[in-house]
C-alpha atoms as a PDB file:
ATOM      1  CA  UNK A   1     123.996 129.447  39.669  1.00  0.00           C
ATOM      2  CA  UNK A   2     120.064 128.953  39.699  1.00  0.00           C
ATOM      3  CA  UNK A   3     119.592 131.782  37.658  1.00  0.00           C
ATOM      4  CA  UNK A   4     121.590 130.116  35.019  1.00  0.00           C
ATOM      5  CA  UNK A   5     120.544 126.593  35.294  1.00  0.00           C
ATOM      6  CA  UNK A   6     116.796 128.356  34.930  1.00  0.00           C
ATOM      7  CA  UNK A   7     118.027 130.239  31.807  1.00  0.00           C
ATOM      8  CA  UNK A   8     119.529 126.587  30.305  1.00  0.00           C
ATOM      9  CA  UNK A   9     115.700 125.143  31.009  1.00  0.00           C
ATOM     10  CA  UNK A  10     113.916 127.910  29.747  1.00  0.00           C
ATOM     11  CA  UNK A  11     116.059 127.868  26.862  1.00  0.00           C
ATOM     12  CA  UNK A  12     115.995 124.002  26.136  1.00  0.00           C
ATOM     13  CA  UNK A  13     111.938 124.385  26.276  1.00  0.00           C
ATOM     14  CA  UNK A  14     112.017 127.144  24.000  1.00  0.00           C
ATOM     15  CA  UNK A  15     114.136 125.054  21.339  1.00  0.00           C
ATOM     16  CA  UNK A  16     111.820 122.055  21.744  1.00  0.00           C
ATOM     17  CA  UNK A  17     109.292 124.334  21.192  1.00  0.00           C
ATOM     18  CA  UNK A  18     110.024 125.764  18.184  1.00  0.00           C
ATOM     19  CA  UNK A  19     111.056 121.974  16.844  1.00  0.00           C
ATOM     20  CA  UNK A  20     107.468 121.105  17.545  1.00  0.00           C
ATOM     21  CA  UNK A  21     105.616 124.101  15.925  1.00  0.00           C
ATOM     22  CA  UNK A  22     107.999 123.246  13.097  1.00  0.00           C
ATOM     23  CA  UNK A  23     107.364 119.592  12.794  1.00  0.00           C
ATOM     24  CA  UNK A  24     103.388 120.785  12.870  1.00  0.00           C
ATOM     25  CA  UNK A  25     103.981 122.901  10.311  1.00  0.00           C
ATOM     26  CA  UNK A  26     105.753 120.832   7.704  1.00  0.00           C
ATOM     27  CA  UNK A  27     103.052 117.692   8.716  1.00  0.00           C
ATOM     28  CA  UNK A  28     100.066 120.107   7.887  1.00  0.00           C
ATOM     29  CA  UNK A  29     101.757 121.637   4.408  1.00  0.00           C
ATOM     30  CA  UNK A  30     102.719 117.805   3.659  1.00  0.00           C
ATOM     31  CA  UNK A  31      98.673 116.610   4.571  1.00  0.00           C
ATOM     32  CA  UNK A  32      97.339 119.706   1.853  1.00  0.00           C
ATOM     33  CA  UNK A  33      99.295 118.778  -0.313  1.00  0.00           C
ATOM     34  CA  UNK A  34      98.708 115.023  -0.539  1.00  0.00           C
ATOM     35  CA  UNK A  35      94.973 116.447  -0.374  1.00  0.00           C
ATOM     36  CA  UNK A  36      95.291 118.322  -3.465  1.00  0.00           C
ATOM     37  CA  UNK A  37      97.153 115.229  -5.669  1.00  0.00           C
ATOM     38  CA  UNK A  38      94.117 113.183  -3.956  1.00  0.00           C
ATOM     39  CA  UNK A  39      91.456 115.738  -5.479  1.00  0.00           C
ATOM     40  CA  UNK A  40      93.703 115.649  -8.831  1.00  0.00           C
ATOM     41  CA  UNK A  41      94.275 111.804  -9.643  1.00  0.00           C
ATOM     42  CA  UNK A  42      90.783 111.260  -8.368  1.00  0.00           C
ATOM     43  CA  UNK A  43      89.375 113.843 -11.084  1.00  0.00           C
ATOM     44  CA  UNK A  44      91.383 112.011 -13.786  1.00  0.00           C
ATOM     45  CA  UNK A  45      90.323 109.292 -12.785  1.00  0.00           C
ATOM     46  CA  UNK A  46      86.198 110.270 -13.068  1.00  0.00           C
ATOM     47  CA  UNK A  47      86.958 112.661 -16.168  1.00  0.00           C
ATOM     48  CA  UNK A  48      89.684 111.353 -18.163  1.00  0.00           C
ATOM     49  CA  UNK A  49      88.930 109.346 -21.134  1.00  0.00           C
ATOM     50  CA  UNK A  50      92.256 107.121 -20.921  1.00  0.00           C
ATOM     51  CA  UNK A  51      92.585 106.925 -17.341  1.00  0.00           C
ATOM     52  CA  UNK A  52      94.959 104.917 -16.636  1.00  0.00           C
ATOM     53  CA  UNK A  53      97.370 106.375 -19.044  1.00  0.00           C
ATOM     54  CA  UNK A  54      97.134 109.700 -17.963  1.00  0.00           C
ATOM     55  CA  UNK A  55      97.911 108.649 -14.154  1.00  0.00           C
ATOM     56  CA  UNK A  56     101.395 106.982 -15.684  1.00  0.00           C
ATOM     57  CA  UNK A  57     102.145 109.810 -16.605  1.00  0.00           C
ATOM     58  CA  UNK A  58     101.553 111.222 -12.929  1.00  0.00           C
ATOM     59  CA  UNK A  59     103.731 108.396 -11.672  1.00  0.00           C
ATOM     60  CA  UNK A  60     104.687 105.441 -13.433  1.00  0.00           C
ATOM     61  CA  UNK A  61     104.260 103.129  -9.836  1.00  0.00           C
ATOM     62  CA  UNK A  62     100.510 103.854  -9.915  1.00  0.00           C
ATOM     63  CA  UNK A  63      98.858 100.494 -10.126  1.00  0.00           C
ATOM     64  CA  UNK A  64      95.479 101.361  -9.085  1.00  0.00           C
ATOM     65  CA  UNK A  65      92.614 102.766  -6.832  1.00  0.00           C
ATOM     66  CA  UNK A  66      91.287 102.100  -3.027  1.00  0.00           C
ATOM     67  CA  UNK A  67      87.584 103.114  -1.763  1.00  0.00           C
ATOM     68  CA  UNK A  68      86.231 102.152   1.231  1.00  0.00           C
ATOM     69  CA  UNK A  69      82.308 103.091   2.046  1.00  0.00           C
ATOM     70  CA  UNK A  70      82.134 105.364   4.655  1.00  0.00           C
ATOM     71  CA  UNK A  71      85.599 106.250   5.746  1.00  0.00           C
ATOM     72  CA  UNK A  72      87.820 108.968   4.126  1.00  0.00           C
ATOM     73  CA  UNK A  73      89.543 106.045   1.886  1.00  0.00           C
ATOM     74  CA  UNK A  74      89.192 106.873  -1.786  1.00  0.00           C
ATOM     75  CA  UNK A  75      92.975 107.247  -3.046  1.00  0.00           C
ATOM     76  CA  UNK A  76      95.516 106.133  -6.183  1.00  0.00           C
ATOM     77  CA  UNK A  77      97.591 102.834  -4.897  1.00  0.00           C
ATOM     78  CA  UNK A  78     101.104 102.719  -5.706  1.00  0.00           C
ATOM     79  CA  UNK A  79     103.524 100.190  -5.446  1.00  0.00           C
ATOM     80  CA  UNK A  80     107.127 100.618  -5.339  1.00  0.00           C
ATOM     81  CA  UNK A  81     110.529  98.361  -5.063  1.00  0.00           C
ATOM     82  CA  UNK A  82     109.753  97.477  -0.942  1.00  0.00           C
ATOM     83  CA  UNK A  83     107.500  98.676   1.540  1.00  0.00           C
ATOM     84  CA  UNK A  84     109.951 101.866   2.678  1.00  0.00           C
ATOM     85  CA  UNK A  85     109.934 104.236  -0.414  1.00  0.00           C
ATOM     86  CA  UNK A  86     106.232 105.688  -0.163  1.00  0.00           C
ATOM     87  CA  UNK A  87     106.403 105.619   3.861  1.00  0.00           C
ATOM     88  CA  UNK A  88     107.927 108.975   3.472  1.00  0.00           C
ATOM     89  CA  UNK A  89     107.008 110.298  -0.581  1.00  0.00           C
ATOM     90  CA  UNK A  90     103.966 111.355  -1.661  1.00  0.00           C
ATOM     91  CA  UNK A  91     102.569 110.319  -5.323  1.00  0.00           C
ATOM     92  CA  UNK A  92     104.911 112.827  -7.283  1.00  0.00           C
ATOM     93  CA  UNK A  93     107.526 110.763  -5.526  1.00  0.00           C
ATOM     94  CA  UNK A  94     108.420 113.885  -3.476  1.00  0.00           C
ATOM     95  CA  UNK A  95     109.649 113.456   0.400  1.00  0.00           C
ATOM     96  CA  UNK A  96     106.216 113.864   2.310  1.00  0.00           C
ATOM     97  CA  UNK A  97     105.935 113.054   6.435  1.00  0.00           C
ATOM     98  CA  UNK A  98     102.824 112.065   5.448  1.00  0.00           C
ATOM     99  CA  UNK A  99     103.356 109.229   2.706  1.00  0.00           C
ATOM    100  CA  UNK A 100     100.939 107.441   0.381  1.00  0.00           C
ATOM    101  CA  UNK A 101      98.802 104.894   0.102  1.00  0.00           C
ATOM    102  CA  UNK A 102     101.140 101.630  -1.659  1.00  0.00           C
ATOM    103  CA  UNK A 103     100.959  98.039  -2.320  1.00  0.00           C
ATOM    104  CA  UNK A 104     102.895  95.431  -0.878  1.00  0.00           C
ATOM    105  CA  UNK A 105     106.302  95.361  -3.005  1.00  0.00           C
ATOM    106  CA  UNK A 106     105.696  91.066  -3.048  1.00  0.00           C
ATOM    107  CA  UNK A 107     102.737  91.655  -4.858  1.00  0.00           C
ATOM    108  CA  UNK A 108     102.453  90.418  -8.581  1.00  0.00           C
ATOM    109  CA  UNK A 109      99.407  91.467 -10.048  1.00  0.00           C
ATOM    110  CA  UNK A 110      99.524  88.729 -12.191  1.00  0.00           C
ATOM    111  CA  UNK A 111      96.097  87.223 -11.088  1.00  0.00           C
ATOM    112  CA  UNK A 112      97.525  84.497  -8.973  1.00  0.00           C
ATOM    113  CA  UNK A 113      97.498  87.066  -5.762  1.00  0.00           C
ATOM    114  CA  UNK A 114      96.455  85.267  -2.866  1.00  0.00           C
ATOM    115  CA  UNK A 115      96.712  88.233  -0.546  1.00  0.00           C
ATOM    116  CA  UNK A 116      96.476  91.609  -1.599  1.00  0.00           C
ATOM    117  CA  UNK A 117      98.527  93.883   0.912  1.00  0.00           C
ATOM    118  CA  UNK A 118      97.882  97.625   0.744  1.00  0.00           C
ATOM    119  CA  UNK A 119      99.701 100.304   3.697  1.00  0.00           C
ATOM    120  CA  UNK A 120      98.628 103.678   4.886  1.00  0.00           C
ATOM    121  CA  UNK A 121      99.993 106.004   7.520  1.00  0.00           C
ATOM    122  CA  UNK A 122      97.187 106.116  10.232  1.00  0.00           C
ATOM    123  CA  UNK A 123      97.419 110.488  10.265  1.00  0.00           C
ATOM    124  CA  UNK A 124      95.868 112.164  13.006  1.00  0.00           C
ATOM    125  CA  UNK A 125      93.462 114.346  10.371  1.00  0.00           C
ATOM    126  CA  UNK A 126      92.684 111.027   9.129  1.00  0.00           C
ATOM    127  CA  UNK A 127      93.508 111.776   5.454  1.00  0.00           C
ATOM    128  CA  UNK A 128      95.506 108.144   3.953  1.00  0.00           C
ATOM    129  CA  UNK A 129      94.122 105.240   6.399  1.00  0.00           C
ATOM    130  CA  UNK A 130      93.650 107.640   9.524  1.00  0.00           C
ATOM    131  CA  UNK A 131      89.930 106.494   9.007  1.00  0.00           C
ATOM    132  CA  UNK A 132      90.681 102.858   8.967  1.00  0.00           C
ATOM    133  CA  UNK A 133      89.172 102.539  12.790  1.00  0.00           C
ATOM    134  CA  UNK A 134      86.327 103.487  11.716  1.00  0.00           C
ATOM    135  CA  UNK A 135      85.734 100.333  10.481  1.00  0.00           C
ATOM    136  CA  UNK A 136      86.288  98.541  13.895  1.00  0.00           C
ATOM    137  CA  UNK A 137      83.052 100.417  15.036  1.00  0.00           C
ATOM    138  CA  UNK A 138      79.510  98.574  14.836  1.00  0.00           C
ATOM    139  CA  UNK A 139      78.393 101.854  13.173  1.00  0.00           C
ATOM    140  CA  UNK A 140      80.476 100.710  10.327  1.00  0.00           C
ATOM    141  CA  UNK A 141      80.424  97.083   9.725  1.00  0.00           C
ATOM    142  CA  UNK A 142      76.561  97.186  10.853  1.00  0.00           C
ATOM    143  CA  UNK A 143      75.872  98.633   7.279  1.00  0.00           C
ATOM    144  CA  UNK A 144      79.205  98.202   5.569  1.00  0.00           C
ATOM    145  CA  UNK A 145      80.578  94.921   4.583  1.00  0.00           C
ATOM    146  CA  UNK A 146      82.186  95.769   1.116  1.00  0.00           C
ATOM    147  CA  UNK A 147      85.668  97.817  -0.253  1.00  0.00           C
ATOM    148  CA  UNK A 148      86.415  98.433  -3.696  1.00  0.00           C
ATOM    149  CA  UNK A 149      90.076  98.101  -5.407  1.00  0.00           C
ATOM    150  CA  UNK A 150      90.636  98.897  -9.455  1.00  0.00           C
ATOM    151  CA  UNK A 151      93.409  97.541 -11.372  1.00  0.00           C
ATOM    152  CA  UNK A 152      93.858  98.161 -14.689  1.00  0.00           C
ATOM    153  CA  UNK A 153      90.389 100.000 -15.069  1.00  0.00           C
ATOM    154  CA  UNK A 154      88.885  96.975 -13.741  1.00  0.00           C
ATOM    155  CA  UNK A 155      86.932  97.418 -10.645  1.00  0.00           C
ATOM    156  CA  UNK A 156      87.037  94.359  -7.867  1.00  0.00           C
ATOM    157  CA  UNK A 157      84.455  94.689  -5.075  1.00  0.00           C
ATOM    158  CA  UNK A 158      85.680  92.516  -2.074  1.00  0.00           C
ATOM    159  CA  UNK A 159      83.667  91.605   1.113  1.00  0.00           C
ATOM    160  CA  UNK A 160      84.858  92.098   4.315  1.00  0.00           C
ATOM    161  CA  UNK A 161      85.207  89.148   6.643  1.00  0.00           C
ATOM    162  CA  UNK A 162      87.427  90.187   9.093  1.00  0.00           C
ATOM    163  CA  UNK A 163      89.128  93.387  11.136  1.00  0.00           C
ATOM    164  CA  UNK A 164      90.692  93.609  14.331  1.00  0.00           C
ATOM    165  CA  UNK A 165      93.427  95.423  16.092  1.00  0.00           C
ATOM    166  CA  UNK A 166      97.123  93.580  16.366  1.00  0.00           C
ATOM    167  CA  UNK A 167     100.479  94.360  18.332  1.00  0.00           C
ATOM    168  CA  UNK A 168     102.765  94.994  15.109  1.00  0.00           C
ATOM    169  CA  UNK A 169     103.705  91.497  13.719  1.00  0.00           C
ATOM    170  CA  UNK A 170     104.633  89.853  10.026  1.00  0.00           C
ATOM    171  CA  UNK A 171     101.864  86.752  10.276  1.00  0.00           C
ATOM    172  CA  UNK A 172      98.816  88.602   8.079  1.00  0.00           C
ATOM    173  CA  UNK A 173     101.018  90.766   5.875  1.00  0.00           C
ATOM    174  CA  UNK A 174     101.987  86.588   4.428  1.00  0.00           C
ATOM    175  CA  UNK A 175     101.738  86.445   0.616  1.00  0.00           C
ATOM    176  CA  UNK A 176     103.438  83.212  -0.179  1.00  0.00           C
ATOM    177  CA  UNK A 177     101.796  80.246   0.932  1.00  0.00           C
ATOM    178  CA  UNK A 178     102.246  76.795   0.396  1.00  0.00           C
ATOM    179  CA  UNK A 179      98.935  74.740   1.450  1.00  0.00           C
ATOM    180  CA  UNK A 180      98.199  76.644   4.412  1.00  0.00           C
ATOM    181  CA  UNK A 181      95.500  79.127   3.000  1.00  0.00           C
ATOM    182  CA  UNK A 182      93.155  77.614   4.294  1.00  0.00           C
ATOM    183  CA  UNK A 183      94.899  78.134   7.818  1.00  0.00           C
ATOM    184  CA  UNK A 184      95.574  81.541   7.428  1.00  0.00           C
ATOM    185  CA  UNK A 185      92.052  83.116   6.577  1.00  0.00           C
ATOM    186  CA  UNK A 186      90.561  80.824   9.468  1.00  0.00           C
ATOM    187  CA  UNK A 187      93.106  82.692  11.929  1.00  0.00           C
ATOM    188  CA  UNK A 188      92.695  86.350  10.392  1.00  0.00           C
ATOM    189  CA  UNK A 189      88.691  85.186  10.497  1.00  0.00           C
ATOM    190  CA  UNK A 190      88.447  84.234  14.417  1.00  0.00           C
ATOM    191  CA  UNK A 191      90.558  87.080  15.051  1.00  0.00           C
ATOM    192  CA  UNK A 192      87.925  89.955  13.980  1.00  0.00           C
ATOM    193  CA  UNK A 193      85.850  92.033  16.568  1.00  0.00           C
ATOM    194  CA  UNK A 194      82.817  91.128  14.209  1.00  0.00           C
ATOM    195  CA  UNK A 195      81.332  87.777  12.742  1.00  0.00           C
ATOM    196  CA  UNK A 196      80.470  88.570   9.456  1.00  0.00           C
ATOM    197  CA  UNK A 197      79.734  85.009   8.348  1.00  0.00           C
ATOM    198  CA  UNK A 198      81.773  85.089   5.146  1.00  0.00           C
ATOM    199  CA  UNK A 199      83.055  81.890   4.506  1.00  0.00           C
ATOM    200  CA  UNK A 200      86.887  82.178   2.961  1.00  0.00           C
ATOM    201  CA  UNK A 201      88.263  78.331   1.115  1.00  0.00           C
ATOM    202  CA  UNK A 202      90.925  77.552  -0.282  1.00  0.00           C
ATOM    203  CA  UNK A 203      90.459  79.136  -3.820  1.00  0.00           C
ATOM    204  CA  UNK A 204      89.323  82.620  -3.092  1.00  0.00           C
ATOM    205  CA  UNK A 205      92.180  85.532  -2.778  1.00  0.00           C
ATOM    206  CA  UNK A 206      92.147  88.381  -0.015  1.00  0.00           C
ATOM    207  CA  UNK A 207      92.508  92.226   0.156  1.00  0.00           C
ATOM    208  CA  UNK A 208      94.166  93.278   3.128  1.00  0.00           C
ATOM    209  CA  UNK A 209      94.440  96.545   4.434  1.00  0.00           C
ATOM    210  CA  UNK A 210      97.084  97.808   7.328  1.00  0.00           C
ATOM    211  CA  UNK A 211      97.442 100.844   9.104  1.00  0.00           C
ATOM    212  CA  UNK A 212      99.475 101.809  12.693  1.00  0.00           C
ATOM    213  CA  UNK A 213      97.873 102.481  15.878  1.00  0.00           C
ATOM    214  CA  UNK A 214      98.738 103.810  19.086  1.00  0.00           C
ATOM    215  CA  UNK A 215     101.896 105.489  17.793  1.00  0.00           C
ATOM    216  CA  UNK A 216     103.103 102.177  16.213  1.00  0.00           C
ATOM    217  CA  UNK A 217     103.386  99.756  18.479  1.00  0.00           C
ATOM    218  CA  UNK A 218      99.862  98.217  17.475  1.00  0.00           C
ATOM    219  CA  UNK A 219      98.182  97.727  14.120  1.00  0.00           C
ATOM    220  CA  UNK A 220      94.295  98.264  12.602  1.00  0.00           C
ATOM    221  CA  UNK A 221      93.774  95.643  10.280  1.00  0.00           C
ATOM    222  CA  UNK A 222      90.664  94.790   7.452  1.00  0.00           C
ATOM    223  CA  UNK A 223      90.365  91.562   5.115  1.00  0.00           C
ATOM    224  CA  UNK A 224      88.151  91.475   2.935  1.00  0.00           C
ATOM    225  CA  UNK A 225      87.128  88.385   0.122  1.00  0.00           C
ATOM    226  CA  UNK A 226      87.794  89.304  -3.270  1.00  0.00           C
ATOM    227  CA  UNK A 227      83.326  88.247  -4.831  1.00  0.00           C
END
């Protein structure tokens, strides 16, 4: 009888095993090849005379472009019909672990965009926002205070005056507001790691960036002031 029950255990471990090498597998084929669409779009997007057309033609959701200094952050943004889709499909729209990087689904782009609200899976070889927490660092924000966003060949540069780490919550990820503004970047500002002394009123709009920490319960969070 302890033989067998030994066999059972040995067995189990050797099946959860084998899901785990497989899981590692698919994750790292998923991560090269999100790598090599990255190294793609971004070449169109340095070489190309029409740009933007040609990425359309990559994927018709593409509404733009993401860089921030000194993190691995330099990607095409998409932005789909809710915040689900590109959790789990890469930029050619096929199912990838590993995701992309998207836009809020609430998000107009009509110019009257309060708050800007881009995702990215926090990865573990950093590639879409796994580099976000760098930016939590004083190594970062010491010489960094800027991120970039392009929309419609137009590049924005927006300065950072806030980031901070979260438990998982709807408050920041607000894009309707109705006189309270004002409210809302004073309690994103107080709740940074880092005074930056940017001052945020009433008429400005925000970028905001989200990623998952500490396997999802938390969240890494930068807002930046679109200048």
């Amino acid at each position: 009888m302890k033989k067998k029950i030994v066999k059972i255990i040995m067995f189990v471990f050797i099946l959860v095993f084998i899901y785990s090498l497989y899981n590692i597998i698919i994750w790292r084929n998923n991560n090269k090849k999100n790598e090599k669409l990255k190294i793609k779009t971004n070449n169109i997007l340095k070489n190309d005379i029409e740009p933007e057309k040609a990425l359309l033609s990559v994927n018709p959701d593409i509404v733009g472009s993401i860089s921030v200094p000194d993190t691995k952050i330099d990607y095409i943004v998409v932005k789909g019909d809710n915040n689900s889709y590109y959790l789990k499909h890469d930029l050619n729209k096929d199912y990838n672990n590993a995701g992309w990087i998207f836009m809020d689904y609430r998000n107009k782009l009509d110019g009257k965009d309060k708050n800007i609200i881009i995702y990215g899976h926090d990865t573990k070889d950093e590639s879409m926002f796994g580099s976000l927490k760098y930016t939590l660092k004083s190594s970062w924000f010491d010489k960094n205070k800027y991120v970039y966003l392009t929309l419609n060949d137009v590049k924005y540069t927006y300065e950072v005056f806030s980031v901070y780490e979260t438990p998982k919550e709807e408050y920041y990820i607000k894009t309707d507001f109705n006189n309270d503004f004002k409210d809302f970047v004073n309690t994103l500002s107080k709740r940074s790691v880092h005074n930056f002394n940017v001052s945020v009123g009433e008429n400005d709009s925000i970028l905001t960036l989200s990623t998952c920490s500490h396997y999802g319960k938390d969240r890494i969070v930068l807002h930046a002031k679109k200048i």
